[in-house]
Every structure is written in C-alpha cells, then in structure tokens.
PDB file of N, CA and C in Angstrom:
ATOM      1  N   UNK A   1      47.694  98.248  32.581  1.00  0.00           N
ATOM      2  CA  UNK A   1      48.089  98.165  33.970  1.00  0.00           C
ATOM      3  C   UNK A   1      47.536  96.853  34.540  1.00  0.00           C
ATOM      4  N   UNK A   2      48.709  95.773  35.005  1.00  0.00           N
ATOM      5  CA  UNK A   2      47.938  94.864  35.923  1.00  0.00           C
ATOM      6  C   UNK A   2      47.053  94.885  37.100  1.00  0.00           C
ATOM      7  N   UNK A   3      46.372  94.212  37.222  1.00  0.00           N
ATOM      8  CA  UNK A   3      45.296  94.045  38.461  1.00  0.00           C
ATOM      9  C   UNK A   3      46.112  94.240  39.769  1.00  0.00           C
ATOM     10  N   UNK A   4      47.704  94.071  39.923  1.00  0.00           N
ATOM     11  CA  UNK A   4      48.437  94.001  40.855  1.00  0.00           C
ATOM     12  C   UNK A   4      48.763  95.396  40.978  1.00  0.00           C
ATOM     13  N   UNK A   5      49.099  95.563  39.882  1.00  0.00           N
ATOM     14  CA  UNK A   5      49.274  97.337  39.898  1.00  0.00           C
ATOM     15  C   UNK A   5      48.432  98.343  40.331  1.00  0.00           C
ATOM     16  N   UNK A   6      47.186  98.236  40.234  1.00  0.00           N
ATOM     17  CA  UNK A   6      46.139  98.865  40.856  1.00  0.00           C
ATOM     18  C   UNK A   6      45.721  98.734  42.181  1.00  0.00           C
ATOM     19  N   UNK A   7      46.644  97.371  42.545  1.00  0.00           N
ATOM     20  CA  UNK A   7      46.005  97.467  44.012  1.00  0.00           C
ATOM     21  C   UNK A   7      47.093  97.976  44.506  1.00  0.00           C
ATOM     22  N   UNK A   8      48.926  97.919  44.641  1.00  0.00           N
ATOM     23  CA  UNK A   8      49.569  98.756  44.858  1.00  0.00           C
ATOM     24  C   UNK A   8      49.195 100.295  44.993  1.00  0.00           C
ATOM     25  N   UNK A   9      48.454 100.910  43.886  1.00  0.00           N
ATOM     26  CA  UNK A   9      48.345 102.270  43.571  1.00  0.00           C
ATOM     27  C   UNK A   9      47.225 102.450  44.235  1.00  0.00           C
ATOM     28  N   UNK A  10      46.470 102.032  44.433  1.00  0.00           N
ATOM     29  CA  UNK A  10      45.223 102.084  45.654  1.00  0.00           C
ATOM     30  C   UNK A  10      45.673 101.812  47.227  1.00  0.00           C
ATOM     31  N   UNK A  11      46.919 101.389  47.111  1.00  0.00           N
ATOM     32  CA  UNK A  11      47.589 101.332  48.666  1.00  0.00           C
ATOM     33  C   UNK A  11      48.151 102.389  48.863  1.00  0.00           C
ATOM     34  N   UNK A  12      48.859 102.802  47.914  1.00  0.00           N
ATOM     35  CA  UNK A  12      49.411 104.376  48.019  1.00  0.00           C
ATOM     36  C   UNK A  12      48.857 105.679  48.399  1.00  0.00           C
ATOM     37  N   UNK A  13      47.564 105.222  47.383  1.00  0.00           N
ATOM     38  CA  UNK A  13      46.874 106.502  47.457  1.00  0.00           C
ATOM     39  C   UNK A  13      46.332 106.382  49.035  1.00  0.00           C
ATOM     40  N   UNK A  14      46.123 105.221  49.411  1.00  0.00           N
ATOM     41  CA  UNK A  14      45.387 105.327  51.068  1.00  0.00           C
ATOM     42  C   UNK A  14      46.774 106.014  51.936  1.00  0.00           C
ATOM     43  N   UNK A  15      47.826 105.564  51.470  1.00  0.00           N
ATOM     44  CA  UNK A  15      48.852 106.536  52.126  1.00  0.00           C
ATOM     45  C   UNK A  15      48.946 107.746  52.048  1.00  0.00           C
ATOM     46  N   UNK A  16      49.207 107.918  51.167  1.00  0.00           N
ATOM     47  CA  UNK A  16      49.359 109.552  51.100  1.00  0.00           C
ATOM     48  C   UNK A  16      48.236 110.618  51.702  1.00  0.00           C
ATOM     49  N   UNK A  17      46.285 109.249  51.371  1.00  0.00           N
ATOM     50  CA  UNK A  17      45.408 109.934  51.929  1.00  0.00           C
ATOM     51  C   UNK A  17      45.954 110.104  53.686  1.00  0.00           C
ATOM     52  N   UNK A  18      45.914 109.461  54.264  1.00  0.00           N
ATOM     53  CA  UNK A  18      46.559 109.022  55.959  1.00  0.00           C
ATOM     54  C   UNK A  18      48.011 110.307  55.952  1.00  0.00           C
ATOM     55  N   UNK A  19      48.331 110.499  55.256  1.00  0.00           N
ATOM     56  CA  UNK A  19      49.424 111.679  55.238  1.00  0.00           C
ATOM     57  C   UNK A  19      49.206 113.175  55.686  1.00  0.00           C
ATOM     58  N   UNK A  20      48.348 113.259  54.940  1.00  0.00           N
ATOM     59  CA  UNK A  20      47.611 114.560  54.449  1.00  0.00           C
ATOM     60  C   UNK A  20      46.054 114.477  55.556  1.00  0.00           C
ATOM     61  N   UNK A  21      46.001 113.423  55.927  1.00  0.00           N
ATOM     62  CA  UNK A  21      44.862 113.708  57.315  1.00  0.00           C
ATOM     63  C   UNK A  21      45.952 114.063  58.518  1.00  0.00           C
ATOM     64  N   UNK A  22      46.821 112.876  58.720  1.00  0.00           N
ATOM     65  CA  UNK A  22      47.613 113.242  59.944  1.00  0.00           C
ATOM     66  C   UNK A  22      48.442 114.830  59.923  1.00  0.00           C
ATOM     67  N   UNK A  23      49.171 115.627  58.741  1.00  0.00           N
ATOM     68  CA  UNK A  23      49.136 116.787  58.417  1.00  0.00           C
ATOM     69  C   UNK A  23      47.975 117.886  59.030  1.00  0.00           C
ATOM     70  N   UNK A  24      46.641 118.072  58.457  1.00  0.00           N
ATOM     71  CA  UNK A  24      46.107 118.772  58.800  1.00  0.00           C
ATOM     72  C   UNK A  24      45.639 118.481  60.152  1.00  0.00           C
ATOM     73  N   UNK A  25      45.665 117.249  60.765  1.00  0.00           N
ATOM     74  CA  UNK A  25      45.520 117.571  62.635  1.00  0.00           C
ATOM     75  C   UNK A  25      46.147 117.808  63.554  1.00  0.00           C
ATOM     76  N   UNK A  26      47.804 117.964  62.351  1.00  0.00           N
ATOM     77  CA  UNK A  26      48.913 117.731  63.418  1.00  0.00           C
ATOM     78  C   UNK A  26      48.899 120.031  63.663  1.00  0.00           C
ATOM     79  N   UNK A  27      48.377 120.280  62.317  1.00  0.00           N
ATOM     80  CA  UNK A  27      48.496 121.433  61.978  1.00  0.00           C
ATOM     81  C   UNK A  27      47.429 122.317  63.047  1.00  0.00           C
ATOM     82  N   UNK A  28      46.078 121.354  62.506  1.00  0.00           N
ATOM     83  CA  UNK A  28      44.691 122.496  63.510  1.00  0.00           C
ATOM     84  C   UNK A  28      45.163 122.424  64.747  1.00  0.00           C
ATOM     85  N   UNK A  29      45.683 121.229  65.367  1.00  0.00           N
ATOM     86  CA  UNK A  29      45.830 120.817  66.873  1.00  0.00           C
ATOM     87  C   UNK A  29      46.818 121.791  67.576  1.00  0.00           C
ATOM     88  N   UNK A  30      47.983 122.356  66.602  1.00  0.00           N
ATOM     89  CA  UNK A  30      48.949 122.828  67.031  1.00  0.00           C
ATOM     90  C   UNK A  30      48.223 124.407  66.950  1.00  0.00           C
ATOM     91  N   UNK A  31      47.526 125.405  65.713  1.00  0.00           N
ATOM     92  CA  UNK A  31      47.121 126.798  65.253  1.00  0.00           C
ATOM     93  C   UNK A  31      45.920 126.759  66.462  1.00  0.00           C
ATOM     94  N   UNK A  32      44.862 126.267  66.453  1.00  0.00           N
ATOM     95  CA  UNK A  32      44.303 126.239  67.342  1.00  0.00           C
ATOM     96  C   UNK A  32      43.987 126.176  68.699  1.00  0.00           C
ATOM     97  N   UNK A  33      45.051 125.168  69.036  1.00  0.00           N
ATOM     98  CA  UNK A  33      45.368 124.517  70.362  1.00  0.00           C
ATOM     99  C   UNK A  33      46.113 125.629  71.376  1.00  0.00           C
ATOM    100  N   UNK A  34      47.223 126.194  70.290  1.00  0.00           N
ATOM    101  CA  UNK A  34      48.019 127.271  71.759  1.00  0.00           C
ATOM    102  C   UNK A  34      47.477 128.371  70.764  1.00  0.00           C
ATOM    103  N   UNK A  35      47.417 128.994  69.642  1.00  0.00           N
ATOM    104  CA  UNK A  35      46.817 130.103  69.075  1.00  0.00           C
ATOM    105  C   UNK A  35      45.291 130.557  69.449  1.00  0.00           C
ATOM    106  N   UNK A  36      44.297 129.797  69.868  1.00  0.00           N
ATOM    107  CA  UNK A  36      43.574 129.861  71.195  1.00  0.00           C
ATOM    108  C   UNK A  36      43.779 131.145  72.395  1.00  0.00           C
ATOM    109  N   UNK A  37      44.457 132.071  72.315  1.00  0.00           N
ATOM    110  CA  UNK A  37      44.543 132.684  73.390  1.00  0.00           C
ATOM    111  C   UNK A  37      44.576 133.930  73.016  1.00  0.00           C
ATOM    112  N   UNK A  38      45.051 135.023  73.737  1.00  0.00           N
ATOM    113  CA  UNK A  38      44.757 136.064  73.423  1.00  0.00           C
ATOM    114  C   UNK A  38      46.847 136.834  73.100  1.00  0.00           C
ATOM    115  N   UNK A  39      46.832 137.269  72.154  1.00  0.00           N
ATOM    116  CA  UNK A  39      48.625 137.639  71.936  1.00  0.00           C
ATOM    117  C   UNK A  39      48.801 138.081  72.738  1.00  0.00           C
ATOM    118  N   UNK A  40      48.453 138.305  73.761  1.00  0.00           N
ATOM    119  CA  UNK A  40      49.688 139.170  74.527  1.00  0.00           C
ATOM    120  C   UNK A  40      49.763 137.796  75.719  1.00  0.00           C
ATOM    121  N   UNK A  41      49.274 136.628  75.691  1.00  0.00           N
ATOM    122  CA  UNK A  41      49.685 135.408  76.356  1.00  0.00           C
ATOM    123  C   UNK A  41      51.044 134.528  75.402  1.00  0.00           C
ATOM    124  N   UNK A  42      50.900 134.763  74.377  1.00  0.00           N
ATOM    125  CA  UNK A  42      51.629 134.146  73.968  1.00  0.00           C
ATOM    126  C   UNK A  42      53.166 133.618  73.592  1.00  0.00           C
ATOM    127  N   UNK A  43      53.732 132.331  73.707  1.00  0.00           N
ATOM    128  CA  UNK A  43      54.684 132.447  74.590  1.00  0.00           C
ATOM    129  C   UNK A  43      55.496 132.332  72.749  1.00  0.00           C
ATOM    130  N   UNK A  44      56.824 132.085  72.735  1.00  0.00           N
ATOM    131  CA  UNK A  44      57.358 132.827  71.845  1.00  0.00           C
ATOM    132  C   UNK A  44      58.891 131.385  71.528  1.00  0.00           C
ATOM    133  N   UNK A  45      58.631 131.146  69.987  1.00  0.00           N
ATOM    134  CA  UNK A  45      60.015 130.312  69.947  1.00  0.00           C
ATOM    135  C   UNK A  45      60.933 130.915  68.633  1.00  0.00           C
ATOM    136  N   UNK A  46      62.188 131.012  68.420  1.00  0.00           N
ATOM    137  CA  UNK A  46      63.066 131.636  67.143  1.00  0.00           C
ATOM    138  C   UNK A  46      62.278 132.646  66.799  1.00  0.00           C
ATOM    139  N   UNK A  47      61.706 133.743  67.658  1.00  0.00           N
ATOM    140  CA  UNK A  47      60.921 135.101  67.561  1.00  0.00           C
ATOM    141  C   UNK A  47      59.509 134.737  66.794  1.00  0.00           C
ATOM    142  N   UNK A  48      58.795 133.369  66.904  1.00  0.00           N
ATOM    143  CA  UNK A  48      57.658 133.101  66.246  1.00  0.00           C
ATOM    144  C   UNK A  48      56.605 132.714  67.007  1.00  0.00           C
ATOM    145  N   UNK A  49      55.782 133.116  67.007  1.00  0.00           N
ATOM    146  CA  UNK A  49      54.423 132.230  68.164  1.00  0.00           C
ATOM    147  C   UNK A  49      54.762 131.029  67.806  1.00  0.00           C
ATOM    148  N   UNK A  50      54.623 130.456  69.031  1.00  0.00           N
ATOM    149  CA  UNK A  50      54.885 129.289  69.103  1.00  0.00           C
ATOM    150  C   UNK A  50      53.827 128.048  68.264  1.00  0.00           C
ATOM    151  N   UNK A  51      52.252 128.510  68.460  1.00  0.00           N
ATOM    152  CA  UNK A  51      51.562 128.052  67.564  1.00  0.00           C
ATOM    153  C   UNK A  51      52.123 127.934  66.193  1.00  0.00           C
ATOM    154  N   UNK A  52      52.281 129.179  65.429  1.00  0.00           N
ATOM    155  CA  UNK A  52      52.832 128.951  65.151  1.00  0.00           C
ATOM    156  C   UNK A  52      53.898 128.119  64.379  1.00  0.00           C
ATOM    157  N   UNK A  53      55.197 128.191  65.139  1.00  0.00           N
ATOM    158  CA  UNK A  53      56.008 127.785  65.099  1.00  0.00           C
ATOM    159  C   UNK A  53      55.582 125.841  64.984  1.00  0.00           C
ATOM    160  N   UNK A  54      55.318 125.432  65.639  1.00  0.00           N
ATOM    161  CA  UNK A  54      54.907 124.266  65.802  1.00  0.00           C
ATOM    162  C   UNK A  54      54.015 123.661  64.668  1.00  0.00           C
ATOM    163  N   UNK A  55      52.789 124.602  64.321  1.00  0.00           N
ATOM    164  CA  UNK A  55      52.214 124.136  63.039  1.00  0.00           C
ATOM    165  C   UNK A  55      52.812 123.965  61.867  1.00  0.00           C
ATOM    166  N   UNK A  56      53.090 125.404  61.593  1.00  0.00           N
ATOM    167  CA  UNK A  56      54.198 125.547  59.799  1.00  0.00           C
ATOM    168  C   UNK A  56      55.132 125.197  59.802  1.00  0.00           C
ATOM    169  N   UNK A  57      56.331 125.710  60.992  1.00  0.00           N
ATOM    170  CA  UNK A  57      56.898 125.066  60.838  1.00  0.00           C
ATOM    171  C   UNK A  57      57.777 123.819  61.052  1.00  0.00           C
ATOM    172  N   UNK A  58      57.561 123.547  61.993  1.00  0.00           N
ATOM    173  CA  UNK A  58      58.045 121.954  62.966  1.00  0.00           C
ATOM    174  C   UNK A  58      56.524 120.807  61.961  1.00  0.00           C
ATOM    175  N   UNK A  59      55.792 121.418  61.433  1.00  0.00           N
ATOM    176  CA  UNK A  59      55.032 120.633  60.914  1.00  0.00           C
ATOM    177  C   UNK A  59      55.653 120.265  59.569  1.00  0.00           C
ATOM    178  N   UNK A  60      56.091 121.048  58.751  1.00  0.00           N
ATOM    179  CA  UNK A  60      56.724 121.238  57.597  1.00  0.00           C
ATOM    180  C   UNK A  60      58.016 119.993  57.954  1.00  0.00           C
ATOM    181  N   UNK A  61      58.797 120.309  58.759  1.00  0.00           N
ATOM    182  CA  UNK A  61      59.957 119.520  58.769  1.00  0.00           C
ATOM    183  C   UNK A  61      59.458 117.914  59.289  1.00  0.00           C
ATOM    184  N   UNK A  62      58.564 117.991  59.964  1.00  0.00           N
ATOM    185  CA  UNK A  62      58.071 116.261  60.324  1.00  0.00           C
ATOM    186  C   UNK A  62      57.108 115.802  59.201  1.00  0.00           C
ATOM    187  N   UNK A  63      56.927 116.416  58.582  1.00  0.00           N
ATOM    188  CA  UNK A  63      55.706 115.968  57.306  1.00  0.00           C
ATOM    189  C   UNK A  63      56.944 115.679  56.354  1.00  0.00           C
ATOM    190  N   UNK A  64      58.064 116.709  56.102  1.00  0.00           N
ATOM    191  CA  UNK A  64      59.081 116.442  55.089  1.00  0.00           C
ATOM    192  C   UNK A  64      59.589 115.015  55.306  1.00  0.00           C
ATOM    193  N   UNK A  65      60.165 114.712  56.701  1.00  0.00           N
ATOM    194  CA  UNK A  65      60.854 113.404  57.338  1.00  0.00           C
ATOM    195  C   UNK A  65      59.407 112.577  56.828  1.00  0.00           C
ATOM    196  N   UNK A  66      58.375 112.777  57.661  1.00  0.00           N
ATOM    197  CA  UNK A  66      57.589 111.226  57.267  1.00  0.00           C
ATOM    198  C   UNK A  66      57.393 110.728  55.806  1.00  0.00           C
ATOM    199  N   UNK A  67      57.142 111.799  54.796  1.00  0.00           N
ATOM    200  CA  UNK A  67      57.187 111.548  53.538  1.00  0.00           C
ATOM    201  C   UNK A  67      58.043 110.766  52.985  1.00  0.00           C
ATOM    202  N   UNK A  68      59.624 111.326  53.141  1.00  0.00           N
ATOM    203  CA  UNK A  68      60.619 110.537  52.805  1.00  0.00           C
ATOM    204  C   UNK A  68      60.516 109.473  53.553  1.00  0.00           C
ATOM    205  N   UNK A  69      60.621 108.890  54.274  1.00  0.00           N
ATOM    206  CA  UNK A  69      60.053 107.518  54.897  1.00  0.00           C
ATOM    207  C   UNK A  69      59.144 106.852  54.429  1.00  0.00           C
ATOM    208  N   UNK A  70      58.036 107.237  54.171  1.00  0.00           N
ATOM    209  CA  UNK A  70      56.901 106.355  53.097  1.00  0.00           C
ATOM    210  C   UNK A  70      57.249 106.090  52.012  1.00  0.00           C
ATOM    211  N   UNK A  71      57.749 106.979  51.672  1.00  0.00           N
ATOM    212  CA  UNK A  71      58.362 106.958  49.937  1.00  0.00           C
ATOM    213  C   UNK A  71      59.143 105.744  49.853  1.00  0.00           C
ATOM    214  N   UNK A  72      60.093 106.195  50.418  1.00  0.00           N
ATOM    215  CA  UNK A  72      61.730 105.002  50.816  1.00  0.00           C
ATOM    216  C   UNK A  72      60.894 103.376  51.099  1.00  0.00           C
ATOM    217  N   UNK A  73      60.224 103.310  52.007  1.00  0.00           N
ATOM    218  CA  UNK A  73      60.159 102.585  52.312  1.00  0.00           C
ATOM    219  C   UNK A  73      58.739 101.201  51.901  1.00  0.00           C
ATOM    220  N   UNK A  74      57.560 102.621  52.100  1.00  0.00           N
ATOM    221  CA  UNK A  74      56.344 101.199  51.665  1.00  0.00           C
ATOM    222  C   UNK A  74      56.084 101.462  50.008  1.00  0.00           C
ATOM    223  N   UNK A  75      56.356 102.565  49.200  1.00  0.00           N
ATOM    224  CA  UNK A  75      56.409 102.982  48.100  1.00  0.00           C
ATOM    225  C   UNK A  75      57.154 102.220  46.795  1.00  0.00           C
ATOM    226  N   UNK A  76      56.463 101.788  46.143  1.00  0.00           N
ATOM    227  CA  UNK A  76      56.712 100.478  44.808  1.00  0.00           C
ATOM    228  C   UNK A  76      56.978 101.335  43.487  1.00  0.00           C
ATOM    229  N   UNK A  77      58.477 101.111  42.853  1.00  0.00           N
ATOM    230  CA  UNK A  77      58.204 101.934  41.185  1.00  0.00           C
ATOM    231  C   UNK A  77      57.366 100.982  40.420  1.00  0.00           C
ATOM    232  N   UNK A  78      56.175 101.409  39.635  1.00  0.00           N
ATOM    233  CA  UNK A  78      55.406 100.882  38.932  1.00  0.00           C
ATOM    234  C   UNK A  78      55.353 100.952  37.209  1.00  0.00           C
ATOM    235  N   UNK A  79      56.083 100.317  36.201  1.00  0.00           N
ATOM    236  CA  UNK A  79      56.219 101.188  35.172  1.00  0.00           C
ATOM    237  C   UNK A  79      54.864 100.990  34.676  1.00  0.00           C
ATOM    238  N   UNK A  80      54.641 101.891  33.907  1.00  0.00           N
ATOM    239  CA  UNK A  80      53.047 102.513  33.257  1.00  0.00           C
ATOM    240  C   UNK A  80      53.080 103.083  31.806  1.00  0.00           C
ATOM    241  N   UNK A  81      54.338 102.011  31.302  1.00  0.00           N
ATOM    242  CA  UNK A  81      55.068 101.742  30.056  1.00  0.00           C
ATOM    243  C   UNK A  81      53.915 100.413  29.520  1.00  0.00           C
ATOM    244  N   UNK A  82      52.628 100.880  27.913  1.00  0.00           N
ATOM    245  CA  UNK A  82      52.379  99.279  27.681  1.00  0.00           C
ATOM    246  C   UNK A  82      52.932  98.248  27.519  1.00  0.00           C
ATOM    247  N   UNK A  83      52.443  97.026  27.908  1.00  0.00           N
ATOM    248  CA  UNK A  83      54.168  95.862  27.715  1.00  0.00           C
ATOM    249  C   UNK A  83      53.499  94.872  26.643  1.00  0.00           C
ATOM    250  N   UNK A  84      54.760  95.099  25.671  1.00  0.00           N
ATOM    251  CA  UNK A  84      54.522  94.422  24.265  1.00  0.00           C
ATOM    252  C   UNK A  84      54.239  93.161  24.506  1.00  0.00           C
ATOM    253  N   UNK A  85      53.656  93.278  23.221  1.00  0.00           N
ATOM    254  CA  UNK A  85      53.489  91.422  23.181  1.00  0.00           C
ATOM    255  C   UNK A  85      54.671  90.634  22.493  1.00  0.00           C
ATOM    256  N   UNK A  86      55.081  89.470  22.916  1.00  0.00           N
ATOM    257  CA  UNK A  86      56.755  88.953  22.344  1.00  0.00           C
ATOM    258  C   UNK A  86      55.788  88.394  21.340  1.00  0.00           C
ATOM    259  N   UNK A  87      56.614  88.588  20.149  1.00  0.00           N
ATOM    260  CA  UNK A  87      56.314  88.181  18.526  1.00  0.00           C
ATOM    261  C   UNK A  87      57.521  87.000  18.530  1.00  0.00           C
TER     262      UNK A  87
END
C-alpha cells in the first residue's frame, strides 16, 4: 500500500468516525430530548412517539442519505491488489 493510500484511508476512517459521532447525537438528542417526559405527555407521529420516531427512524433515513453522499462523493476506490514489478 502506498504512503498516499494510507493517508486517503486515514481520511476515511476520520469520516466515517464524524458519521457515527454525528449519528449517535443526532439519536441521544432526539430519545432523550422529547422521550424526557412522562407517556402520557407524549405527542405522537405515524402512531410512534415522536422521540421516537425522530431518533430510529428519521435518523435511519438521514444517516442512509448522508452516507450515500460521503461515499459518492469524498470516498476514493483504492485497489489493495500487490502491484507487480514490470520484468
């Protein structure tokens, strides 16, 4: 693996780390934030607490979208094929 390659794959991995942080705050902020209360306050979306609703699943579908966007976009194919030596 080139020296170039590793720093690509060390850029990635800081992505995906930044993924998976913004994920779990988008998640506590939302379970915590209105799930915080007592059920019989709670207000109600497609028959789901809205907590909820907002964490799993509106989190699920904006984590799905941002992924594909990182991927697509700042994400490099790297082959990790050894490369012969020309004889």
């Amino acid at each position: 693996m080139k020296k170039q390659d590793v720093k690509i794959a060390n850029r990635e991995a800081w992505i995906g780390l930044g993924l998976v942080v913004f994920n779990f705050v988008w998640w506590f902020a939302f379970a915590y934030g209105l799930g915080n209360r007592q059920p019989d306050q709670y207000t109600y979306i497609l028959g789901l607490p809205a907590w909820f609703f907002y964490s799993c699943v509106l989190g699920f579908i904006v984590m799905a979208i941002l992924v594909t966007i990182v991927v697509k976009k700042f994400f490099v194919a790297i082959s990790f094929d050894e490369e012969k030596d020309a004889e």
